[in-house]
Protein backbone atom coordinates (compact mmCIF):
# COMPACT_ATOMS: atom_id res chain seq x y z
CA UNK A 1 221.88 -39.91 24.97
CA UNK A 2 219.94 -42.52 26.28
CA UNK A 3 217.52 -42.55 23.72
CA UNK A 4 219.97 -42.54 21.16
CA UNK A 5 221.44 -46.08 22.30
CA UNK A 6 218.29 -47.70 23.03
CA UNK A 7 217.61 -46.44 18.98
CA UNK A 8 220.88 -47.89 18.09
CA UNK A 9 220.32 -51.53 19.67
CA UNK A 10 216.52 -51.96 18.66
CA UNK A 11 217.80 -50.74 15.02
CA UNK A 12 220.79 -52.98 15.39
CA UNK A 13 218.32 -56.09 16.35
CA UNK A 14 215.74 -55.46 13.43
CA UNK A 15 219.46 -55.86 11.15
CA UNK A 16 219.43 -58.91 12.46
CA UNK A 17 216.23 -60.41 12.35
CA UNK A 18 216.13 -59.17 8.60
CA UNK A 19 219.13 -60.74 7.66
CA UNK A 20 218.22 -64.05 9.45
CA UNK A 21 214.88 -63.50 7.36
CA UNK A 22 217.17 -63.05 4.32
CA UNK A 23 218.95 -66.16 5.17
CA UNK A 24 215.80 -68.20 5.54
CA UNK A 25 214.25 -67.04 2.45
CA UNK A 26 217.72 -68.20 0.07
CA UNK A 27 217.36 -71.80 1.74
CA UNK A 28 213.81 -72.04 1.08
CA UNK A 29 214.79 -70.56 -3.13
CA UNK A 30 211.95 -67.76 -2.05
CA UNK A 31 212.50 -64.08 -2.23
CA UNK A 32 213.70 -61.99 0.62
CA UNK A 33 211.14 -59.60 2.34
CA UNK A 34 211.55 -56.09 1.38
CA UNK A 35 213.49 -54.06 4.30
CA UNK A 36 211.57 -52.63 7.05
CA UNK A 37 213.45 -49.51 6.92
CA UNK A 38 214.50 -47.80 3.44
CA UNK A 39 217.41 -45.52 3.70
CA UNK A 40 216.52 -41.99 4.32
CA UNK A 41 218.73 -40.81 1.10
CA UNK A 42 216.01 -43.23 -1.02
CA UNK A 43 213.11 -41.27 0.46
CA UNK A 44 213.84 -38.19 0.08
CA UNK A 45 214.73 -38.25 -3.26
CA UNK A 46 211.23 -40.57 -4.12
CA UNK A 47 209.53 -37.76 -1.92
CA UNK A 48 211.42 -34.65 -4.19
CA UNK A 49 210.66 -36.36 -7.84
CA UNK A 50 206.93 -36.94 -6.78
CA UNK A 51 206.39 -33.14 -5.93
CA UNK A 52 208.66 -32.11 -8.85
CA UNK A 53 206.18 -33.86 -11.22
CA UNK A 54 202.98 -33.01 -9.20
CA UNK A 55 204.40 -29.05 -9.52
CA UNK A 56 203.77 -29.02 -13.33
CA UNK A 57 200.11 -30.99 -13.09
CA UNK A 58 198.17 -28.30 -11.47
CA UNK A 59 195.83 -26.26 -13.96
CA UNK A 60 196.93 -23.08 -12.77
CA UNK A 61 200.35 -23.50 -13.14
CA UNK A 62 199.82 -24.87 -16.48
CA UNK A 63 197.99 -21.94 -17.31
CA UNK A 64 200.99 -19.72 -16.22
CA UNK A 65 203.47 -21.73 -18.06
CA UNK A 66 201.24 -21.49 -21.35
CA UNK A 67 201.39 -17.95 -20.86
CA UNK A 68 205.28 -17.72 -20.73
CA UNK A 69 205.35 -19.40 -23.20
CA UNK A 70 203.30 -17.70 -25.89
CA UNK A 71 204.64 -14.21 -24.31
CA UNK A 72 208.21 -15.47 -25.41
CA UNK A 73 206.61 -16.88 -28.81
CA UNK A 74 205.76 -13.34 -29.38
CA UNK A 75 208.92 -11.12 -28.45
CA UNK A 76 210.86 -13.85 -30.33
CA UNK A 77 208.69 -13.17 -33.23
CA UNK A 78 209.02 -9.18 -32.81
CA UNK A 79 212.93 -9.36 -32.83
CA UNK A 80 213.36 -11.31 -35.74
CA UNK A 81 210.30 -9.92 -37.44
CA UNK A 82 210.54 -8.53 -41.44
CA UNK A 83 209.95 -4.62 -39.64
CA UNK A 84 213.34 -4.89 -37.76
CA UNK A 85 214.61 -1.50 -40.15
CA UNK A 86 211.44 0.13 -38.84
CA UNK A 87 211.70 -0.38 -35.05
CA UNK A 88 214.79 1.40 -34.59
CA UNK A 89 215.22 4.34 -36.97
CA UNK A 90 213.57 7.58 -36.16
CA UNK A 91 211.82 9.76 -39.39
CA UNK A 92 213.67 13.19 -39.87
């Protein structure tokens, strides 16, 4: 609990020093320094789209995807295929 409210003042300090910093920077016409501390909610979701891209990069999962792929190329083919009559009558 303790920790938790010396968290909350240091965090509640760094506000504001940054927005003093903010403040500084607009009467000087310079840009504002970027925030010490992103939101959580921002990093997670940089954190998720990074690995979501890296997922598909990897040669061996490109190899398995290729695969799928052509597999489904081919039973597409084979049910809409010019020997449908064939398939699925028996000879007497």
């Amino acid at each position: 609990m303790i920790f938790q409210m010396e968290y909350l003042s240091e965090r509640k300090e760094m506000k504001k020093a940054y927005k003093r910093l903010k403040e500084l920077a607009v009467m000087q016409d310079k840009d504002p320094p970027p925030k010490p501390y992103p939101s959580a909610k921002k990093g997670l979701i940089t954190q998720s789209k990074t690995s979501a891209k890296d997922r598909f990069q990897t040669p061996s999962v490109r190899r398995l995807v290729n695969q799928l792929k052509n597999e489904k190329d081919v039973l597409l083919q084979d049910r809409t295929g010019g020997s449908a009559n064939q398939d699925n009558w028996i000879d007497e």
